[in-house]
PDB file of N, CA and C in Angstrom:
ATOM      1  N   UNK A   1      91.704 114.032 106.620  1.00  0.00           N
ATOM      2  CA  UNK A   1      92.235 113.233 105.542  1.00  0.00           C
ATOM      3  C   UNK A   1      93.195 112.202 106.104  1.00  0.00           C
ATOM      4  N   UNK A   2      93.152 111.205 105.111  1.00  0.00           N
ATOM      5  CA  UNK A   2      94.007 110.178 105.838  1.00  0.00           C
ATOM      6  C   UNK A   2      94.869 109.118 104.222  1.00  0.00           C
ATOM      7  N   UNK A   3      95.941 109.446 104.850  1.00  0.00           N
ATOM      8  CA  UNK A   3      96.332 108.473 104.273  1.00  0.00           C
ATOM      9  C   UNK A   3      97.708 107.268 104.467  1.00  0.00           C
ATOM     10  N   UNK A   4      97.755 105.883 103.676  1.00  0.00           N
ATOM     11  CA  UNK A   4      98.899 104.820 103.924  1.00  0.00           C
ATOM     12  C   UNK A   4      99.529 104.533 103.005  1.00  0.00           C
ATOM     13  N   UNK A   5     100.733 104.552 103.021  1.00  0.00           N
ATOM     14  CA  UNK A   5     101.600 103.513 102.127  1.00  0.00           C
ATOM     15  C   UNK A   5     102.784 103.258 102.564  1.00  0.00           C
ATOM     16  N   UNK A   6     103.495 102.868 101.788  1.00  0.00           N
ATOM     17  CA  UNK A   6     104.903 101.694 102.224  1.00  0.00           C
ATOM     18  C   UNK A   6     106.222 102.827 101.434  1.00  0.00           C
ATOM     19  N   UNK A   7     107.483 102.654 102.489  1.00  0.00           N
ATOM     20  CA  UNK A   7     108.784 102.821 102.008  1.00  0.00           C
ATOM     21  C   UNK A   7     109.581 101.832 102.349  1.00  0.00           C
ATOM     22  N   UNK A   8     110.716 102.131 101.339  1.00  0.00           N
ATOM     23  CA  UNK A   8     111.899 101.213 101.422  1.00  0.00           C
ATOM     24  C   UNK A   8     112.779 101.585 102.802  1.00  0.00           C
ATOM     25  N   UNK A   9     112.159 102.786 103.909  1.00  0.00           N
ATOM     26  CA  UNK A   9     113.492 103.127 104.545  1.00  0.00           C
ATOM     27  C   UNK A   9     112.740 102.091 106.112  1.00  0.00           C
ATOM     28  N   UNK A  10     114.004 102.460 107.126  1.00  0.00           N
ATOM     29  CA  UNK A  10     113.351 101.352 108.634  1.00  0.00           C
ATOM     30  C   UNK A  10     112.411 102.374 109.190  1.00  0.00           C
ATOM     31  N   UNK A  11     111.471 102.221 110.017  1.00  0.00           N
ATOM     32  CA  UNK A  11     110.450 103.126 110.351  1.00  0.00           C
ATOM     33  C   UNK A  11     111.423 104.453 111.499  1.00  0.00           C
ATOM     34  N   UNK A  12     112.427 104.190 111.714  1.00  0.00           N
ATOM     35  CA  UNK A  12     113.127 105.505 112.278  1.00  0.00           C
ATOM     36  C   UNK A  12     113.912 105.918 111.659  1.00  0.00           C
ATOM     37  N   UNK A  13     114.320 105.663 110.457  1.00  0.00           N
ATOM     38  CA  UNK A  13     115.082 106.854 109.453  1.00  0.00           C
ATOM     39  C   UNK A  13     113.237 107.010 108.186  1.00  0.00           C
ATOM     40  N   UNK A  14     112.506 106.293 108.010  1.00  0.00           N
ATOM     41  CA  UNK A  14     111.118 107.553 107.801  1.00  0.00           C
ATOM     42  C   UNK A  14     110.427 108.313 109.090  1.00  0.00           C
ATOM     43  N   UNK A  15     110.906 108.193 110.301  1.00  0.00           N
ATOM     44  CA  UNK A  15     110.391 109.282 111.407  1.00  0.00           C
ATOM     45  C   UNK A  15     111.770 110.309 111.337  1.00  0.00           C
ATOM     46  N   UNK A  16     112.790 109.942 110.947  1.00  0.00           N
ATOM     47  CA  UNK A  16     113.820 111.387 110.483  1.00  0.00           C
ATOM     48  C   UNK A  16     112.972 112.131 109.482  1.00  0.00           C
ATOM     49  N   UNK A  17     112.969 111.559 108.666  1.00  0.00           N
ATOM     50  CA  UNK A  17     113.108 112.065 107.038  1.00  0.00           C
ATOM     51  C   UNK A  17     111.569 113.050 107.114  1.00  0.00           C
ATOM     52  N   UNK A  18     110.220 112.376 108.133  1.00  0.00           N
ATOM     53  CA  UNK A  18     109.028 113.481 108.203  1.00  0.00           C
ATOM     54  C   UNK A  18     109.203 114.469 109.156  1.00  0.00           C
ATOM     55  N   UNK A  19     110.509 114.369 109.956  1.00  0.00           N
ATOM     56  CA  UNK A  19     110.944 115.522 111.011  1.00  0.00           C
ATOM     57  C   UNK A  19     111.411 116.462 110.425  1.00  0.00           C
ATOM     58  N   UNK A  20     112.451 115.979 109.518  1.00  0.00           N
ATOM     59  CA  UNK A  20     113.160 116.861 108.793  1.00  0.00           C
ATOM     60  C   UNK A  20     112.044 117.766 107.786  1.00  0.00           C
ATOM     61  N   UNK A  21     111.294 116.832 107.242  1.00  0.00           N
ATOM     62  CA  UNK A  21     110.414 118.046 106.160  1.00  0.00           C
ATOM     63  C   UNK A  21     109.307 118.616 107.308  1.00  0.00           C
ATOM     64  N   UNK A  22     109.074 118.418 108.179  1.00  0.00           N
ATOM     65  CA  UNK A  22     108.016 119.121 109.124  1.00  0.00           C
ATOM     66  C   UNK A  22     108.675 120.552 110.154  1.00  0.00           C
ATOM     67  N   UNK A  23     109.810 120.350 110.805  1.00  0.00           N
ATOM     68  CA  UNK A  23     110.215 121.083 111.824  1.00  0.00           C
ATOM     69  C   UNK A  23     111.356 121.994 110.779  1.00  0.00           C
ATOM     70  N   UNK A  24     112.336 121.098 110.136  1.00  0.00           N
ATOM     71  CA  UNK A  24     113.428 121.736 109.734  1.00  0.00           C
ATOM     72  C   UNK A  24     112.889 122.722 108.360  1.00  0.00           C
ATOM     73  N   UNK A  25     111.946 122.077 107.425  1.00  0.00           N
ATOM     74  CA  UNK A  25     111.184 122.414 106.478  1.00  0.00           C
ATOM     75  C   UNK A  25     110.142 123.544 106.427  1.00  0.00           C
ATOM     76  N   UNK A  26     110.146 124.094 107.600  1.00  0.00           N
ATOM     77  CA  UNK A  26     108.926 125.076 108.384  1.00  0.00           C
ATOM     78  C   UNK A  26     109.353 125.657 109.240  1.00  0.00           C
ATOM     79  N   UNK A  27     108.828 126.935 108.839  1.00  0.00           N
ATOM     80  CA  UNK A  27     108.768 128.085 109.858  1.00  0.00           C
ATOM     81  C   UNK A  27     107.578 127.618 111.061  1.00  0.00           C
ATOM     82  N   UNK A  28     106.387 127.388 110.812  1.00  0.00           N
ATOM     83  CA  UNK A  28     105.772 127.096 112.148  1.00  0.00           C
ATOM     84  C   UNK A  28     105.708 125.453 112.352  1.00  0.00           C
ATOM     85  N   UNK A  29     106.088 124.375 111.975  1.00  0.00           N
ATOM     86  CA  UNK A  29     106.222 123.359 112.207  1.00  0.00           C
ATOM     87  C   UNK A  29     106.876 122.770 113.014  1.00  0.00           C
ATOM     88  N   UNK A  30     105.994 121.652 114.327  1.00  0.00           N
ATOM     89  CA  UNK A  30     107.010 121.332 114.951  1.00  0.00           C
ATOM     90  C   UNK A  30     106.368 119.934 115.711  1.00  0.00           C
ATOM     91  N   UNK A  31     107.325 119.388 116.126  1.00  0.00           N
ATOM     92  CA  UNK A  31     106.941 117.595 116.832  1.00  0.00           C
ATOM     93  C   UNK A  31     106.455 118.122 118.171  1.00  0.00           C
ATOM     94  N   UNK A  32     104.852 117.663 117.991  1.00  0.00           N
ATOM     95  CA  UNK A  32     104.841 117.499 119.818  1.00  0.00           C
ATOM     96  C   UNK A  32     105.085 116.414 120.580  1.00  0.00           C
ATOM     97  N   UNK A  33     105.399 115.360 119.879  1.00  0.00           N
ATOM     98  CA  UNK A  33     105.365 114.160 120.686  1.00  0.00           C
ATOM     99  C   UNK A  33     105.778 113.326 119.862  1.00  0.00           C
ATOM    100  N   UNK A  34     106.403 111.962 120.249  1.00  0.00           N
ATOM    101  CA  UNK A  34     107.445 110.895 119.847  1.00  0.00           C
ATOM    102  C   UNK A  34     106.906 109.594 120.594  1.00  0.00           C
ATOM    103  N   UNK A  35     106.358 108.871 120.222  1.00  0.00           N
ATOM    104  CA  UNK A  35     106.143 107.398 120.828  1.00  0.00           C
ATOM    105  C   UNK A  35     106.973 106.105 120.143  1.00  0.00           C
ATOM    106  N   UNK A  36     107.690 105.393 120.582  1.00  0.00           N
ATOM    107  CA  UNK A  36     108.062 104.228 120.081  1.00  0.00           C
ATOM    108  C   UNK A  36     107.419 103.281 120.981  1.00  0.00           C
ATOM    109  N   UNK A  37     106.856 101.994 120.067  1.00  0.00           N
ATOM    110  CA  UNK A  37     106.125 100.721 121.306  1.00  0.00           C
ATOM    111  C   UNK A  37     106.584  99.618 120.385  1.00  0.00           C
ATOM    112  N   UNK A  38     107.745  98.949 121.296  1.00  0.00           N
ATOM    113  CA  UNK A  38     108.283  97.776 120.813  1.00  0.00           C
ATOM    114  C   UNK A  38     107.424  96.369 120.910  1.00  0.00           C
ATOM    115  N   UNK A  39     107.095  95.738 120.007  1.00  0.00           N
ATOM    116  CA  UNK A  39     106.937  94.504 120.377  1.00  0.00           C
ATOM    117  C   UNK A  39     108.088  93.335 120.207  1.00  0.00           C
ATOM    118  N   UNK A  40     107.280  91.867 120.029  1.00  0.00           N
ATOM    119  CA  UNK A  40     108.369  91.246 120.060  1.00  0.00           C
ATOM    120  C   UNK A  40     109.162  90.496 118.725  1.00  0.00           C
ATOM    121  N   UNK A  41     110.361  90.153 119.087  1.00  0.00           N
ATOM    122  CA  UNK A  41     111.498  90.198 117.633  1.00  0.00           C
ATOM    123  C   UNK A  41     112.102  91.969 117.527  1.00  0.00           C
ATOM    124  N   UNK A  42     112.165  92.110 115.963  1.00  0.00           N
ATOM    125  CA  UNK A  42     112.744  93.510 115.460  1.00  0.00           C
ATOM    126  C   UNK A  42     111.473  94.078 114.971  1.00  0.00           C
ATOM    127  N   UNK A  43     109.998  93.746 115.641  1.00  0.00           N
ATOM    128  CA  UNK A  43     109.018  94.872 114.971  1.00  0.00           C
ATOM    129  C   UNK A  43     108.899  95.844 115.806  1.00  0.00           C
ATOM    130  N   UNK A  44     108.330  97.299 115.511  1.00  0.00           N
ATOM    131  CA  UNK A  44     107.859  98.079 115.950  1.00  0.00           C
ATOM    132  C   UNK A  44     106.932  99.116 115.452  1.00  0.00           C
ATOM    133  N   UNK A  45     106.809 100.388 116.214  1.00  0.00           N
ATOM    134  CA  UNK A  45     105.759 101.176 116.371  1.00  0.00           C
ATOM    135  C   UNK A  45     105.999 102.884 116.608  1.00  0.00           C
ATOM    136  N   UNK A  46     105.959 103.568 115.129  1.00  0.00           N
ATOM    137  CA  UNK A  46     106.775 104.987 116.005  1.00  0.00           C
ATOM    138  C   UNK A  46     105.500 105.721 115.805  1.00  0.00           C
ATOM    139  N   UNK A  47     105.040 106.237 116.604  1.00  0.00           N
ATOM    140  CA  UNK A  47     103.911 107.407 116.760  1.00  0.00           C
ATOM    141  C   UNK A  47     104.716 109.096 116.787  1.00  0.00           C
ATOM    142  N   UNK A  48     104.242 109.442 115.538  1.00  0.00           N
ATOM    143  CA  UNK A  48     104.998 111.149 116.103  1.00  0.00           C
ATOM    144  C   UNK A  48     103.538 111.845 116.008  1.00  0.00           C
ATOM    145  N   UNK A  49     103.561 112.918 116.539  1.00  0.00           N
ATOM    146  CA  UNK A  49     102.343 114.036 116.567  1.00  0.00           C
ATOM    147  C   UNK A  49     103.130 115.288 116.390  1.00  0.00           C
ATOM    148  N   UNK A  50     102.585 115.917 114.921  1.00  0.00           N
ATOM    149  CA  UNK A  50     102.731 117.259 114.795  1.00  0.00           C
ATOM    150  C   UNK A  50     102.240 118.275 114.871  1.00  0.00           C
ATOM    151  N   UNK A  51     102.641 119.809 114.688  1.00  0.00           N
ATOM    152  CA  UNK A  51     101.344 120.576 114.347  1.00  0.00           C
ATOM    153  C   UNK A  51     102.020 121.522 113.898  1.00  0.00           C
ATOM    154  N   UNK A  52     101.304 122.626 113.086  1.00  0.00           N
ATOM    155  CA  UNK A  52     101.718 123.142 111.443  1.00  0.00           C
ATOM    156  C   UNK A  52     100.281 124.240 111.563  1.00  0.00           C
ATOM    157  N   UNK A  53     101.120 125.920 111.258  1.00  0.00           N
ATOM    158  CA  UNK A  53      99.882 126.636 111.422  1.00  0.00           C
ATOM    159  C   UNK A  53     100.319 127.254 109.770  1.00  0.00           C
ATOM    160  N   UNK A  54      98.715 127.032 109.508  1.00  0.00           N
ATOM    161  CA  UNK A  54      98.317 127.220 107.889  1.00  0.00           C
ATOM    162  C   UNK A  54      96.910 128.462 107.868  1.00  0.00           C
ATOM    163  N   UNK A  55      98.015 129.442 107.122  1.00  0.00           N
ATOM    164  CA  UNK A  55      97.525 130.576 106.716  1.00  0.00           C
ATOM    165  C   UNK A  55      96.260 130.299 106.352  1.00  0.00           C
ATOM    166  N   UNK A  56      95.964 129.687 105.192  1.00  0.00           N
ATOM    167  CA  UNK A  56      94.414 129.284 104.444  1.00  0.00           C
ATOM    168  C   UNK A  56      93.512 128.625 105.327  1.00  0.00           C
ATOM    169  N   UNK A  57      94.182 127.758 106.047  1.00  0.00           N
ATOM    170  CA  UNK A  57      92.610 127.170 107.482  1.00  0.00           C
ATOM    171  C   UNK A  57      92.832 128.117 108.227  1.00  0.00           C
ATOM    172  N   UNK A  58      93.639 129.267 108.490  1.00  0.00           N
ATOM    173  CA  UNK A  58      93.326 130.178 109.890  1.00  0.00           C
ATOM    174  C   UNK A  58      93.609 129.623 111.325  1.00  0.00           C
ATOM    175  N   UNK A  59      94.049 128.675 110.994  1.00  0.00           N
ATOM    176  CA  UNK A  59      94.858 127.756 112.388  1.00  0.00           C
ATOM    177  C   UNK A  59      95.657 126.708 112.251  1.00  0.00           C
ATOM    178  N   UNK A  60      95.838 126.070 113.490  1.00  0.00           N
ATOM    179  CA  UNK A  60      96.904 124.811 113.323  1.00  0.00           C
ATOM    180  C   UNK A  60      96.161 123.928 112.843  1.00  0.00           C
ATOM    181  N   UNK A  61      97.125 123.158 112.163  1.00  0.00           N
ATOM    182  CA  UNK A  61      96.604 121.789 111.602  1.00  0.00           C
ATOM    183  C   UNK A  61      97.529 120.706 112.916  1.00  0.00           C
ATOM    184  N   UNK A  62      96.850 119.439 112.990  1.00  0.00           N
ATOM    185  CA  UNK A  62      97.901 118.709 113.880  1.00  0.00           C
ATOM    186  C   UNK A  62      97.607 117.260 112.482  1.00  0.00           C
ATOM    187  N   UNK A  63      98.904 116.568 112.344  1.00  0.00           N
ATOM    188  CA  UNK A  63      99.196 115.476 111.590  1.00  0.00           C
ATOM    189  C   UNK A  63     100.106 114.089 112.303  1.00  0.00           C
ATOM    190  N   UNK A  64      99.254 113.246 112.450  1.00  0.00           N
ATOM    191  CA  UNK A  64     100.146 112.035 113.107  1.00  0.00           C
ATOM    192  C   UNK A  64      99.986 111.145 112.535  1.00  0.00           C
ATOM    193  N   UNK A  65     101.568 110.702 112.358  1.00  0.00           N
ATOM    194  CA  UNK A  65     102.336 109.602 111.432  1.00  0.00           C
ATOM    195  C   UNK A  65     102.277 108.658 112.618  1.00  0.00           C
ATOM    196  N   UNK A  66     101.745 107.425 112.136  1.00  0.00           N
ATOM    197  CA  UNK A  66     102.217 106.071 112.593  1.00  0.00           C
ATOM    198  C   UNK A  66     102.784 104.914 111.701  1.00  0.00           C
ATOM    199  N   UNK A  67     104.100 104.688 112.241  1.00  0.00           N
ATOM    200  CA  UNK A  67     105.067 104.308 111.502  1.00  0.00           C
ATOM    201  C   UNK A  67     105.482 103.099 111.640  1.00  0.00           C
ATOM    202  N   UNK A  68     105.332 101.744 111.010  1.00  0.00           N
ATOM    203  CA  UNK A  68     105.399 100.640 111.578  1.00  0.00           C
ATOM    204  C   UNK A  68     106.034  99.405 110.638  1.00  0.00           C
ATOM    205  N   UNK A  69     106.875  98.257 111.103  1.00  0.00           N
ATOM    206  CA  UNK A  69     107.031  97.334 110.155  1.00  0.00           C
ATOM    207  C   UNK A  69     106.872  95.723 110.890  1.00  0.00           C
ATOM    208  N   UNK A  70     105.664  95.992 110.924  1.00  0.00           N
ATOM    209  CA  UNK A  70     104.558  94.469 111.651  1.00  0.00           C
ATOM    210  C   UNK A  70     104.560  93.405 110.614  1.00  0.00           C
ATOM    211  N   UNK A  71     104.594  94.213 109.376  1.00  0.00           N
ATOM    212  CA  UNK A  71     104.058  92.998 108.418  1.00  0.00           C
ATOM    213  C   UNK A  71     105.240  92.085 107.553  1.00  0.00           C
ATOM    214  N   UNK A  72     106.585  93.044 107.892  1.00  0.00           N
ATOM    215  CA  UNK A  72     107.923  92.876 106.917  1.00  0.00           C
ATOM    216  C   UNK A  72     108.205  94.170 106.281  1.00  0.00           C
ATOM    217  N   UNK A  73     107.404  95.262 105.995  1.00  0.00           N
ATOM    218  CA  UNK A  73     108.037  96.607 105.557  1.00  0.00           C
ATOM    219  C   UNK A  73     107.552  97.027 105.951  1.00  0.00           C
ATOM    220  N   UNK A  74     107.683  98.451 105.910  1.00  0.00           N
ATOM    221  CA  UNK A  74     107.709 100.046 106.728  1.00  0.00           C
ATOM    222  C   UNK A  74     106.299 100.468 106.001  1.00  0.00           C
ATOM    223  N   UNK A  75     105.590 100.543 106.549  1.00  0.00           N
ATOM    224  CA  UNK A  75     104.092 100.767 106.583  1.00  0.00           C
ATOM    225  C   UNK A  75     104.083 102.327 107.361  1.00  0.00           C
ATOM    226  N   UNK A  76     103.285 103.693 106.534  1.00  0.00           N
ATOM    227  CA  UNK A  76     103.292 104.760 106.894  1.00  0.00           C
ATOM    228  C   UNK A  76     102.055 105.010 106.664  1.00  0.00           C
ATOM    229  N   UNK A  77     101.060 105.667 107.982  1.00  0.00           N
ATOM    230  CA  UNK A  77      99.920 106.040 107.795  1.00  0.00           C
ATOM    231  C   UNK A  77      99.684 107.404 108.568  1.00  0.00           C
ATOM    232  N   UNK A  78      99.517 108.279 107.544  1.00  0.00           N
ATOM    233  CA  UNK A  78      99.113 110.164 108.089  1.00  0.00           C
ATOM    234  C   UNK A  78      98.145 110.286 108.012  1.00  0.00           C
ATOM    235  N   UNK A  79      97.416 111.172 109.618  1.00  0.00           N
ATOM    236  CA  UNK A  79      96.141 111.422 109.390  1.00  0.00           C
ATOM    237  C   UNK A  79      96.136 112.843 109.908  1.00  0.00           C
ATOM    238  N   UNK A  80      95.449 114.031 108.758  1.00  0.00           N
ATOM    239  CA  UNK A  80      96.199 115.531 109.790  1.00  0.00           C
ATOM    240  C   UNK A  80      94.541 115.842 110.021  1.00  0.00           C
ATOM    241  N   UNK A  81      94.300 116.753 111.043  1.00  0.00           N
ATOM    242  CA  UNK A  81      92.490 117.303 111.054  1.00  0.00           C
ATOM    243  C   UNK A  81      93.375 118.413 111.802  1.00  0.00           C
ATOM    244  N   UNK A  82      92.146 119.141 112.211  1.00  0.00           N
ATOM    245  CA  UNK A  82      92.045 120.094 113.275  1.00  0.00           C
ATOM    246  C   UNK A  82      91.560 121.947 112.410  1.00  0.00           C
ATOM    247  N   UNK A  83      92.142 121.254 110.752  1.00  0.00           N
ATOM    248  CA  UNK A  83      91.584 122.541 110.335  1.00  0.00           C
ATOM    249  C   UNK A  83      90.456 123.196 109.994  1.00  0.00           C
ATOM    250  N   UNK A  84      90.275 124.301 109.437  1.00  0.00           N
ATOM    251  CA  UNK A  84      88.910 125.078 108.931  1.00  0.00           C
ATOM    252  C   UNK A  84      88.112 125.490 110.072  1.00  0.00           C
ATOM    253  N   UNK A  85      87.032 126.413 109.841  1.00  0.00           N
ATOM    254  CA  UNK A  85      86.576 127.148 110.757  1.00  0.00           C
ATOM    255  C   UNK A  85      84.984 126.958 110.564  1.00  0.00           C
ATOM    256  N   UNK A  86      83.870 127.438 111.352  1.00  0.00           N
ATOM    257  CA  UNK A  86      82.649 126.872 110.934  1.00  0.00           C
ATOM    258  C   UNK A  86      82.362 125.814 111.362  1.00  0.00           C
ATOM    259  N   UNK A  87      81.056 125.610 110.964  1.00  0.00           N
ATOM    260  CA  UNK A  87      80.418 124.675 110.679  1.00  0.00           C
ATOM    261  C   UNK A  87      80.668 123.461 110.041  1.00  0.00           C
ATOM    262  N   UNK A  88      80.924 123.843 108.734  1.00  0.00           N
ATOM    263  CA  UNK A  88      81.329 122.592 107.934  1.00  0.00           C
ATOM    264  C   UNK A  88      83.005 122.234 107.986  1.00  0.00           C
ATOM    265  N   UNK A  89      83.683 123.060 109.043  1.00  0.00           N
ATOM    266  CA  UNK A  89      84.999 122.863 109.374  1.00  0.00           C
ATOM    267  C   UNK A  89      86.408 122.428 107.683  1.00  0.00           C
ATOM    268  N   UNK A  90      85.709 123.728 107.042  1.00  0.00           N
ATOM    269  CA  UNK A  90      86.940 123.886 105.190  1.00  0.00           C
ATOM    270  C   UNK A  90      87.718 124.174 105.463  1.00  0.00           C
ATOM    271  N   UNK A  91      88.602 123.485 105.579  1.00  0.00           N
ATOM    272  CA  UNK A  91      90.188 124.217 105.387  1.00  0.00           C
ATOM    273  C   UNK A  91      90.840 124.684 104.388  1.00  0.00           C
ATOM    274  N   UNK A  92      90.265 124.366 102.924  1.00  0.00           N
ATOM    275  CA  UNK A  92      90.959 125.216 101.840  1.00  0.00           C
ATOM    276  C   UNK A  92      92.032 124.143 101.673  1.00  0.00           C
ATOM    277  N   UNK A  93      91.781 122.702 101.864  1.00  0.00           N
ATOM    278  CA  UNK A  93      92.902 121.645 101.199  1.00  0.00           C
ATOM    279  C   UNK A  93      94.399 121.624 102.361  1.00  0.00           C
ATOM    280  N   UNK A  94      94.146 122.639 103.303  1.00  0.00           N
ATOM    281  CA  UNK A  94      95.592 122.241 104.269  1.00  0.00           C
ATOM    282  C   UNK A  94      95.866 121.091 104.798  1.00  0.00           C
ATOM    283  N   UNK A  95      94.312 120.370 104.751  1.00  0.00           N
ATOM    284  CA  UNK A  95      95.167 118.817 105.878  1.00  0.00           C
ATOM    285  C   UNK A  95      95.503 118.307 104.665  1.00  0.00           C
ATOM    286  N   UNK A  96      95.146 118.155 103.329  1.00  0.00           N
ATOM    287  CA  UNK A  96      96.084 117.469 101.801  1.00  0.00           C
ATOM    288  C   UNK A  96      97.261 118.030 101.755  1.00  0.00           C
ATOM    289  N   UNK A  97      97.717 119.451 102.471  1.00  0.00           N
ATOM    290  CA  UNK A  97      98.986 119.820 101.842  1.00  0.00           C
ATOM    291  C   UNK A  97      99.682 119.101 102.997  1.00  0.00           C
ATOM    292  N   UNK A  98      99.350 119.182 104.212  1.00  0.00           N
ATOM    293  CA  UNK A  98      99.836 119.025 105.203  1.00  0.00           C
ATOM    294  C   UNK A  98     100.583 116.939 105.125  1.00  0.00           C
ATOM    295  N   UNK A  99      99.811 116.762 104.898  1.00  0.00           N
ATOM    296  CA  UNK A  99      99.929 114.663 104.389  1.00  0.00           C
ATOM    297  C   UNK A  99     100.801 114.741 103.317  1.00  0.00           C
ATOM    298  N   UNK A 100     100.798 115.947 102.114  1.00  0.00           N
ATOM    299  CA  UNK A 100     101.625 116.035 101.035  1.00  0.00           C
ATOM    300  C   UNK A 100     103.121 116.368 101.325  1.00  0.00           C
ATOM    301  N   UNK A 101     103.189 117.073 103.021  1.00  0.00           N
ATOM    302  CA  UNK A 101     104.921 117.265 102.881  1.00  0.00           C
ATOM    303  C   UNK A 101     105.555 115.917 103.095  1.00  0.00           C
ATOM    304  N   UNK A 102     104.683 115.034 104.042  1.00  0.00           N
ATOM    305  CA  UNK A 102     105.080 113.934 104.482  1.00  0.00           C
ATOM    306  C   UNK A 102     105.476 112.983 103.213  1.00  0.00           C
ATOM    307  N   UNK A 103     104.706 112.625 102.385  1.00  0.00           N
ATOM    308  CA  UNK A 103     104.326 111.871 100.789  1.00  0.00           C
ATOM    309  C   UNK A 103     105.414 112.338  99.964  1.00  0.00           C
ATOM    310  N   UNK A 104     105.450 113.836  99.843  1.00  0.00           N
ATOM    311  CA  UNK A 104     106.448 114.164  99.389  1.00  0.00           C
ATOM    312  C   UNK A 104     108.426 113.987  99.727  1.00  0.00           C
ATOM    313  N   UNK A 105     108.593 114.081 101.411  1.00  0.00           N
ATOM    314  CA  UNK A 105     109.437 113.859 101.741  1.00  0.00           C
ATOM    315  C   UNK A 105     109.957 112.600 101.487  1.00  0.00           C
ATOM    316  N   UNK A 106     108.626 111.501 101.532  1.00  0.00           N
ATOM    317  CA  UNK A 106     109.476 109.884 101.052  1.00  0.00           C
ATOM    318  C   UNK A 106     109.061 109.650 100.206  1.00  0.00           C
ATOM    319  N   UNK A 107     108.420 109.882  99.169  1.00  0.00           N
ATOM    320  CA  UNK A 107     108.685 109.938  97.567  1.00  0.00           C
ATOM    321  C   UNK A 107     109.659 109.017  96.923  1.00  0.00           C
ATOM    322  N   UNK A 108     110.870 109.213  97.245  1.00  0.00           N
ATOM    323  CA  UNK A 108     112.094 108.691  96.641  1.00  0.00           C
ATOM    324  C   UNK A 108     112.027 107.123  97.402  1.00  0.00           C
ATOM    325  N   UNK A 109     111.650 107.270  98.756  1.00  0.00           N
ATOM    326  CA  UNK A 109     111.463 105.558  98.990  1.00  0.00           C
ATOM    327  C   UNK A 109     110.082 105.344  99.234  1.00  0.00           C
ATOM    328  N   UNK A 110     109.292 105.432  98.297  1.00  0.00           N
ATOM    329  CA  UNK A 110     108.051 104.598  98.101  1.00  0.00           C
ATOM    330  C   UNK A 110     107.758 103.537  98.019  1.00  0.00           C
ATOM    331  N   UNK A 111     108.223 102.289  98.389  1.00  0.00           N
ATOM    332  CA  UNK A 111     107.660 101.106  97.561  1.00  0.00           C
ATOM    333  C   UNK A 111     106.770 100.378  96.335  1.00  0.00           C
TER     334      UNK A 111
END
């Protein structure tokens, strides 16, 4: 699953605010990785990679936020996979819940 939209916050206080509901927010949640790639002026580029083990898929889910304000605002795009088992690889809706803590955490600055 994948999804984008826009907040009112700078793209490193929304890479707090999905740390905070991912690592601090969770018992098995946690950042594997942190990328910032500056270009030029005040734009940039925050890459985080998570991963989150969900009872209902039977394994980890991994979810990476890329976090960016190229265009003039803070542009947020989550994409989580890795769950379900099988063939047809069902997770029982974890990579939606998993995109939902993120959605949920910036809620309040949505654009």
């Amino acid at each position: 699953m994948a999804d984008t939209f826009y907040v009112s916050l700078t793209p490193e206080n929304a890479a707090r605010a999905i740390d905070s509901a991912i690592v601090e927010g969770s018992i098995t949640g946690e950042r594997i990785d942190y990328y910032t790639l500056r270009a030029p002026g005040e734009t940039y580029c925050i890459v985080c990679v998570y991963e989150k083990h969900y009872y209902r898929a039977g394994n980890r889910l991994t979810l990476t936020a890329t976090i960016d304000n190229f265009d003039g605002r803070t542009r947020v795009v989550c994409i989580s996979g890795g769950g379900g088992e099988g063939l047809f690889r069902f997770d029982w809706g974890a990579s939606d819940s998993f995109i939902n803590v993120v959605r949920n955490a910036l809620e309040p600055y949505t654009a």
